[in-house]
Protein backbone atom coordinates (compact mmCIF):
# COMPACT_ATOMS: atom_id res chain seq x y z
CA UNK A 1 -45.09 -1.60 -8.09
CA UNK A 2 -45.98 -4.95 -9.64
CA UNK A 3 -46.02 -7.68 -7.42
CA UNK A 4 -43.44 -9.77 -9.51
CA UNK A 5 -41.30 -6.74 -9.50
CA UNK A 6 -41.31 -6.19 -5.89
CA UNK A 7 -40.81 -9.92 -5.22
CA UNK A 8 -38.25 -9.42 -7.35
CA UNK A 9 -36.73 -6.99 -5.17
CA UNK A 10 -37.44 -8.52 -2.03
CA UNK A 11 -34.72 -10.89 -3.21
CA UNK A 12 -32.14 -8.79 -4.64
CA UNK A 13 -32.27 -6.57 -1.51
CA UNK A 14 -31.79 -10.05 0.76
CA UNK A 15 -28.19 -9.92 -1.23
CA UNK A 16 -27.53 -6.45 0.30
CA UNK A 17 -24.85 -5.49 2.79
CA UNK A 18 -25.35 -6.36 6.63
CA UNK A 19 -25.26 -4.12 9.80
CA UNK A 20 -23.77 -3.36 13.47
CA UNK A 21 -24.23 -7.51 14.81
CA UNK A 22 -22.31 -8.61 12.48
CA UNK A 23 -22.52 -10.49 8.64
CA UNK A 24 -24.93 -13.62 8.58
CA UNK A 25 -23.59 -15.26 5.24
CA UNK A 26 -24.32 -18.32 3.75
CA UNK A 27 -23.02 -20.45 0.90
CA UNK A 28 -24.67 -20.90 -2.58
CA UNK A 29 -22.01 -23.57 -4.44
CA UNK A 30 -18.26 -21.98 -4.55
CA UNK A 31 -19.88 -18.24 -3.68
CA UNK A 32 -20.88 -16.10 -0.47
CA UNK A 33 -23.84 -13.68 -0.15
CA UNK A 34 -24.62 -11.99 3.07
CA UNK A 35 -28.04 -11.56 4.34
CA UNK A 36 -29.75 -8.21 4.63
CA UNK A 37 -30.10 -7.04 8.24
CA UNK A 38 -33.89 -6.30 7.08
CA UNK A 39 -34.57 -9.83 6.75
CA UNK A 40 -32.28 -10.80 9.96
CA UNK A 41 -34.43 -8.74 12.50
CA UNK A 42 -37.60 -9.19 10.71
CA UNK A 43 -39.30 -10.23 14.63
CA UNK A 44 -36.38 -8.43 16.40
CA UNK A 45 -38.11 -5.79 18.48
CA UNK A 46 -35.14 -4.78 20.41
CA UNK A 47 -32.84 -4.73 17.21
CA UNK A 48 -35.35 -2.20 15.75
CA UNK A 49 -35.55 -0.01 18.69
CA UNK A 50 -31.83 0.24 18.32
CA UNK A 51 -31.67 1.29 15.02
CA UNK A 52 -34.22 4.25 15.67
CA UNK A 53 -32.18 5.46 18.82
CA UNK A 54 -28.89 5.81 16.53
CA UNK A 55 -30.87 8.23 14.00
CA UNK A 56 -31.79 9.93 17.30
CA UNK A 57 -27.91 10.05 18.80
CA UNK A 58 -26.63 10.62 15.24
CA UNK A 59 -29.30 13.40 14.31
CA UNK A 60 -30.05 15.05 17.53
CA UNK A 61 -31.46 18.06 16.38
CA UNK A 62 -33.73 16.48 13.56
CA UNK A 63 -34.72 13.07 15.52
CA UNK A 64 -37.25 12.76 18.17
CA UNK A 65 -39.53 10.89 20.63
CA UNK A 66 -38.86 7.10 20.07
CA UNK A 67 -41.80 5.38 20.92
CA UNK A 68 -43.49 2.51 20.74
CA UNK A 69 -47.06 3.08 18.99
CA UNK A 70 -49.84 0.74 17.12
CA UNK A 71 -47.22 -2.33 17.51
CA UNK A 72 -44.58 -0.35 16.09
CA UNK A 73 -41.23 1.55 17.10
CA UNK A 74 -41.46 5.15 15.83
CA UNK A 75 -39.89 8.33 15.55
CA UNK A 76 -40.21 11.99 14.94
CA UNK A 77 -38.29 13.49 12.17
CA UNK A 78 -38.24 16.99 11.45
CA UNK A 79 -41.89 16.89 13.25
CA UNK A 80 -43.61 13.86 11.17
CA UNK A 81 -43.81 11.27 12.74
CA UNK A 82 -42.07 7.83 10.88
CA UNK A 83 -42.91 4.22 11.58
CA UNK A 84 -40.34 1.46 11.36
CA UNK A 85 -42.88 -0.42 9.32
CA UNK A 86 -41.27 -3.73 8.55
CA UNK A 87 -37.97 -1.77 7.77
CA UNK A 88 -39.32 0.75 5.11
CA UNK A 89 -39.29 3.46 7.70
CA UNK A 90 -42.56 5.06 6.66
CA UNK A 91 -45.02 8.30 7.54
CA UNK A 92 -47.93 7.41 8.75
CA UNK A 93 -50.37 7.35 6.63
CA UNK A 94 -47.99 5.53 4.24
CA UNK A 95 -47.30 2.89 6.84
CA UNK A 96 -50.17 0.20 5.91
CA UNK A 97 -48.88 0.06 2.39
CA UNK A 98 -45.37 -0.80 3.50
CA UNK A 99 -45.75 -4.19 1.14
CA UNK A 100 -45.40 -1.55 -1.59
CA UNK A 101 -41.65 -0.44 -0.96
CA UNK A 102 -38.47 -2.14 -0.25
CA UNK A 103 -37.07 -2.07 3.60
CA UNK A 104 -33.75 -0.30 4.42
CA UNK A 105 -30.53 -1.97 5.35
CA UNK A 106 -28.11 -0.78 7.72
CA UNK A 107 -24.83 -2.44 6.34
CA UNK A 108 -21.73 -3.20 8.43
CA UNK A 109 -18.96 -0.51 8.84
CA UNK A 110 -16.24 -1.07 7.32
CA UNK A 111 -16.62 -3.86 4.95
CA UNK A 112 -15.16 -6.94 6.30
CA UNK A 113 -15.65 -9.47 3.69
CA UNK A 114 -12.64 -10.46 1.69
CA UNK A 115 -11.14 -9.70 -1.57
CA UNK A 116 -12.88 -12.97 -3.56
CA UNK A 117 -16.29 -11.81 -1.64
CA UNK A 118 -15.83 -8.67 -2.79
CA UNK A 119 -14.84 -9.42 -6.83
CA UNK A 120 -18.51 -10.66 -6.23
CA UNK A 121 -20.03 -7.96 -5.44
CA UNK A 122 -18.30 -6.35 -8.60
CA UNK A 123 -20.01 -8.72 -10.39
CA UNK A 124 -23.62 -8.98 -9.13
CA UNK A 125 -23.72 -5.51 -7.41
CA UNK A 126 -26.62 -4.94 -5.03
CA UNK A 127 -27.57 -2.15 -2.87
CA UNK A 128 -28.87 -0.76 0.59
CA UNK A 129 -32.42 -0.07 -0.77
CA UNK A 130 -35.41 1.92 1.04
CA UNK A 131 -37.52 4.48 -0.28
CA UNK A 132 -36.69 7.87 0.16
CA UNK A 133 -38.62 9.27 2.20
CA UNK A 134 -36.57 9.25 5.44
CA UNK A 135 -33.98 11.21 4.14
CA UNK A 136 -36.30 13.39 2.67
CA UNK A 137 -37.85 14.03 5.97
CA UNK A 138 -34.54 14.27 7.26
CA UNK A 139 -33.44 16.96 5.05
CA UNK A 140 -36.04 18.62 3.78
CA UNK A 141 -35.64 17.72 0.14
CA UNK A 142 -38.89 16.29 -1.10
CA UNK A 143 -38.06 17.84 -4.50
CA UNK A 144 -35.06 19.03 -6.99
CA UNK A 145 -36.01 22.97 -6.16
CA UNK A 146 -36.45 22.21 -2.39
CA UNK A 147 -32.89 20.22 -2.44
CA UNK A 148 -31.15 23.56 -4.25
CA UNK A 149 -32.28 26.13 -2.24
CA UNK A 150 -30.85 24.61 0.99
CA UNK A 151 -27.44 24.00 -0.83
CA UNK A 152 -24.20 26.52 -0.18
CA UNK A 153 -21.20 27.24 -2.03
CA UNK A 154 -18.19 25.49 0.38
CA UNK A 155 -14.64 25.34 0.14
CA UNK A 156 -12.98 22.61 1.52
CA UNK A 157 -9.26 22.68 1.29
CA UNK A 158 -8.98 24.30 -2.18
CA UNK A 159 -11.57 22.60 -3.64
CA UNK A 160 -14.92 24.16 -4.50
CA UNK A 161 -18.46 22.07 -3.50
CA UNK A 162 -22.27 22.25 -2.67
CA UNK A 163 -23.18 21.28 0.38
CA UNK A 164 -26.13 21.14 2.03
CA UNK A 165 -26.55 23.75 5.25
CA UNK A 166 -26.73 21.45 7.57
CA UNK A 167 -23.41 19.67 6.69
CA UNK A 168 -21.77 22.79 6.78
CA UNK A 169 -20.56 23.73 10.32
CA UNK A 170 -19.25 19.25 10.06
CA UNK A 171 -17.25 19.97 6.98
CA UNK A 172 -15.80 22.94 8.57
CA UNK A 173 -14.67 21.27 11.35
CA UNK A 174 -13.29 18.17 9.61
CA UNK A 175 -11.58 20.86 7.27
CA UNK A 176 -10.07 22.38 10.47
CA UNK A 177 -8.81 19.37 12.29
CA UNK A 178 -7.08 18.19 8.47
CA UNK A 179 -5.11 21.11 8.35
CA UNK A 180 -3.97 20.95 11.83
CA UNK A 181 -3.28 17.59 11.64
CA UNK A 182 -1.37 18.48 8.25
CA UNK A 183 1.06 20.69 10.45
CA UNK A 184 3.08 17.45 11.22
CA UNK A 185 1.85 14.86 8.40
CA UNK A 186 3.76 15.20 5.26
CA UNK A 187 1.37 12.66 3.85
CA UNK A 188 -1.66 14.60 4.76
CA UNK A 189 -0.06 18.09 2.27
CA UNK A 190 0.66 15.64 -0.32
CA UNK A 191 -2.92 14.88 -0.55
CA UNK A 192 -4.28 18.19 -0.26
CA UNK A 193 -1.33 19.39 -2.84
CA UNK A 194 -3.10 16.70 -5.22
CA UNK A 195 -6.39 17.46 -4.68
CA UNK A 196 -8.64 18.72 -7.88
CA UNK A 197 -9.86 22.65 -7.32
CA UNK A 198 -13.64 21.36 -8.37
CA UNK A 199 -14.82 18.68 -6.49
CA UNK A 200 -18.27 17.06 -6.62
CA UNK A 201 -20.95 17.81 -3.79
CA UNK A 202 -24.67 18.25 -4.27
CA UNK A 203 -26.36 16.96 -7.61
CA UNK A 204 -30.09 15.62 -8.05
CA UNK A 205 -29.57 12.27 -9.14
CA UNK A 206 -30.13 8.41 -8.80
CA UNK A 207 -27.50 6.18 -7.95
CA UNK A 208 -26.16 4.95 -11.34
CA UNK A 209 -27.82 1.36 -11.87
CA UNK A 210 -30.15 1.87 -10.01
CA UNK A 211 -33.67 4.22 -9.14
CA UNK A 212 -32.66 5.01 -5.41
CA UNK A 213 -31.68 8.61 -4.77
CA UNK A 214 -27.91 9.02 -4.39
CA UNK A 215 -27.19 11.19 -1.08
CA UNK A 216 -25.61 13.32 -3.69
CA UNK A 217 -28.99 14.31 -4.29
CA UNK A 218 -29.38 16.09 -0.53
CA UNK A 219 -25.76 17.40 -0.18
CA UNK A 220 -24.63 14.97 2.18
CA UNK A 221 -22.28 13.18 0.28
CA UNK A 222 -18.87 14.83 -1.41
CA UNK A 223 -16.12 13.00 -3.92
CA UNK A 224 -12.10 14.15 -3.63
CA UNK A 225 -10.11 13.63 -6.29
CA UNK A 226 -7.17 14.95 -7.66
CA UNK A 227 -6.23 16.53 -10.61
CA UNK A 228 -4.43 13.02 -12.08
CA UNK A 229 -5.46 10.21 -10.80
CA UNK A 230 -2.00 8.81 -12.68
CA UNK A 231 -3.63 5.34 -13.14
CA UNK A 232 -4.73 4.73 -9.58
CA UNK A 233 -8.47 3.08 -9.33
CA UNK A 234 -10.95 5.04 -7.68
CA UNK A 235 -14.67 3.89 -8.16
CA UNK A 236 -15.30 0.55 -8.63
CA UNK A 237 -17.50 1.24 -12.11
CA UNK A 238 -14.78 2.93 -13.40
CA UNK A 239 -12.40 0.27 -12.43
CA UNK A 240 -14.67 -2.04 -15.07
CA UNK A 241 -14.01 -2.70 -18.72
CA UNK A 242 -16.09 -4.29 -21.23
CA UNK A 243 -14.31 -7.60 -21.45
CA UNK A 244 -14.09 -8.13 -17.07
CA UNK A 245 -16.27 -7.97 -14.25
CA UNK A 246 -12.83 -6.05 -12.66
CA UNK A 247 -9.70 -4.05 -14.10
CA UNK A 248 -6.76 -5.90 -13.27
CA UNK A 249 -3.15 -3.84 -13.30
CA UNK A 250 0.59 -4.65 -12.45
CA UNK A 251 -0.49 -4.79 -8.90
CA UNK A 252 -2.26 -7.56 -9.22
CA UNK A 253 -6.47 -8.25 -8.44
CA UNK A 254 -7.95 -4.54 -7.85
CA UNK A 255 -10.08 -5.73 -5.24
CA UNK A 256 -7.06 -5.68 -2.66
CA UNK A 257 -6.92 -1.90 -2.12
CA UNK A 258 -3.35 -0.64 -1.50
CA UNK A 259 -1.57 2.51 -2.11
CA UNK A 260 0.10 1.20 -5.34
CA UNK A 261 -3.24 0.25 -6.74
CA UNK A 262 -5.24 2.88 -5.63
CA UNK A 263 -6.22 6.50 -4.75
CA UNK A 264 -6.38 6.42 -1.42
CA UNK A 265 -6.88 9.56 1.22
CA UNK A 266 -4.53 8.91 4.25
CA UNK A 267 -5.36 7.19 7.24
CA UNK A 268 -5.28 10.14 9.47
CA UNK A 269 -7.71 11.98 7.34
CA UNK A 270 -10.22 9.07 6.83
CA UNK A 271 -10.17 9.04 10.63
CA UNK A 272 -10.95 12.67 10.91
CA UNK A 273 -14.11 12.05 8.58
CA UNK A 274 -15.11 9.06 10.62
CA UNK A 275 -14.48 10.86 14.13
CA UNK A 276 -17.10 13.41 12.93
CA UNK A 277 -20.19 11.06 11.29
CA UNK A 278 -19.08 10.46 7.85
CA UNK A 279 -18.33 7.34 6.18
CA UNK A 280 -15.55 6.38 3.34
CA UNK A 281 -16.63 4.58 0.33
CA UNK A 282 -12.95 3.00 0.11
CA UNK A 283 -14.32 1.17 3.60
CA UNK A 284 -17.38 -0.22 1.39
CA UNK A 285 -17.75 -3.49 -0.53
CA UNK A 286 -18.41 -1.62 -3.66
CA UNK A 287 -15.19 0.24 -3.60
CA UNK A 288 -15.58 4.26 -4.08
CA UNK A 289 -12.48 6.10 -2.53
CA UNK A 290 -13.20 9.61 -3.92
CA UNK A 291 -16.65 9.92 -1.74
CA UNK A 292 -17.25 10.65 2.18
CA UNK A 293 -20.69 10.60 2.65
CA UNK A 294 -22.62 11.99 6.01
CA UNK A 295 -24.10 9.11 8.22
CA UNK A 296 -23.70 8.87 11.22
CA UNK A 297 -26.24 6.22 12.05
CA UNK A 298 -24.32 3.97 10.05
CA UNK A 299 -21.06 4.20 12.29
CA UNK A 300 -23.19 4.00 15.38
CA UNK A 301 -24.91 1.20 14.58
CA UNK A 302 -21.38 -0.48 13.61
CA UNK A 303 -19.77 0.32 16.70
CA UNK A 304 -16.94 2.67 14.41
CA UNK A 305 -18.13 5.42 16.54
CA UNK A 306 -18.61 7.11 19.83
CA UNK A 307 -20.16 10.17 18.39
C-alpha cells in the first residue's frame, strides 16, 4: 500500500466506531465523529492487554497464552502466535511491517450515539478496519476453498443456512432457547411464522464499499428475513435512494428504529443471540437488522456480556 493511501486510511479509520470505555467524540462545525479506540489507546498498555484477554474468554478453545513478549502483548491463536502490533493484530513475522495495514477497532456495543449522529454515519459511512488475518487464524479460512470445506448445511427455525462448524453447536442452542421461549411469546411465533425458508449464512465476499472481508466470508455471520418485508427498512444501504443520503417514510426520519418503521426481531430473541456471543446489526450505527453476527469479544469488551 501507497503511503498516501494508507495515510489516507489512517484517517478514515480515526472516524470509525469506539469500544468498551466508552465514545471519545469531538466536534468538527455543526457535526460529531467519534474517535477510533485504535488511536485512543495508542500508549495504553493495560487497555491492550484487555482486549487480548476477551478473545481469550470469548474464544476459549482457539485463544491462548497472553503474554507479554519483545514490548508487545501477544497471543496464541489456533497455535500461531499474534502480536498486538500497534492494533493490526499481526503474526510474527508480519509484525515489523505493521505500518503497512490498518489497526482494528473494537466499537462500542450497542450504538449509543443518537439519531442526527447516526444520519451521519449514513452519509459518510466508515468502518471497523484491520486486516484479516486474525480471523483467518481464528477460523481457519485463509482461502475461498479452505472457508467451504469447514461450512455445514443448518437449519435454524425453518430457514436453511451455511454455517461454519464451529458456530454450529451456538446456533443450536440459541435455536433451542427461541423456541422455548416461543412457548409463551406470541411475538416470538409471529416472527418465526414470517421468517423467509432461505436465509443467508456463509458467502466469500467483501463488505460492500469496501475491501475488508465480510464475516460472511467465515460463516460467522447469518441475515433473517422474512418472506415480505411489507415496506419495513432493514439494511441501511437498502434504506438509500439516489436523490438522499436516507429513505424517509410516513414514520418519519428512518434513523429512529421502531417497529412501525422497521423489521425488527423481538426483544426476547435479540437477547437470546446476545446471551450466547452474537451481536445484532439493528444495535449498530450502520443499521442492519436482518444480520446476527458471532463475536463475542465485542460484547465483552462492551460490558453487554457475562459470557
Amino acid at each position: 500500500m501507497q503511503i498516501n493511501q494508507l495515510l489516507k486510511c489512517l484517517i478514515l479509520s480515526a472516524f470509525a466506531l469506539c469500544f468498551f470505555s466508552g465514545c471519545l467524540t469531538r466536534e468538527t462545525g455543526q457535526e460529531w465523529v467519534p474517535v477510533a479506540s485504535t488511536v485512543r489507546i495508542a500508549g495504553d498498555l493495560e487497555a491492550q492487554h484487555r482486549i487480548l484477554l476477551a478473545f481469550e474468554q470469548g474464544y476459549p478453545d482457539k485463544v491462548s497464552s497472553i503474554n507479554f513478549i519483545n514490548n508487545d502483548w501477544t497471543m496464541l491463536v489456533n497455535g500461531v502466535r499474534f502480536y498486538y502490533a500497534h492494533g493490526r493484530f499481526l503474526p510474527e513475522i508480519l509484525r515489523e511491517k505493521w505500518r503497512d495495514y490498518l489497526p482494528y477497532d473494537f466499537y462500542d456495543y450497542p450504538w449509543k450515539g443518537t439519531d442526527a449522529q447516526r444520519l451521519i454515519f449514513t452519509r459518510n459511512p466508515v468502518y471497523s478496519v484491520g486486516s484479516s488475518f486474525l480471523f483467518d487464524a481464528l477460523y481457519s479460512s485463509t482461502t475461498e476453498s479452505e472457508g467451504r470445506a469447514l461450512q455445514v448445511k443448518f437449519s435454524f427455525l425453518g430457514v436453511s443456512l451455511m454455517i461454519h462448524q464451529d458456530v454450529e453447536p451456538i446456533l443450536e442452542l440459541i435455536r433451542d432457547k427461541i423456541e422455548i421461549a416461543a412457548l409463551t411469546d406470541p411475538s416470538i411465533n409471529e416472527w418465526i411464522d414470517e421468517l423467509d425458508t432461505e436465509g443467508y449464512g456463509w458467502a466469500w465476499r467483501a463488505i460492500a464499499g469496501t475491501n475488508r472481508r465480510s464475516n460472511h466470508s467465515y460463516g460467522i455471520a447469518i441475515d433473517l428475513l422474512p418472506e415480505d418485508l411489507r415496506g419495513r427498512l432493514t439494511y441501511w444501504r437498502w434504506n438509500q435512494t439516489a436523490d438522499q443520503p436516507t429513505r424517509r417514510t410516513r414514520a418519519g426520519n428512518n434513523n429512529a428504529i421502531n417497529r412501525e418503521t422497521y423489521y425488527l426481531p423481538p426483544d426476547a430473541v435479540i437477547k437470546i443471540f446476545e446471551d450466547h456471543g452474537f451481536i445484532w446489526g439493528g444495535n449498530w450505527a450502520l443499521i442492519d437488522t436482518m444480520h446476527f453476527e458471532y463475536r463475542p469479544e465485542i460484547l465483552l469488551l462492551s460490558g453487554s456480556n457475562k459470557k
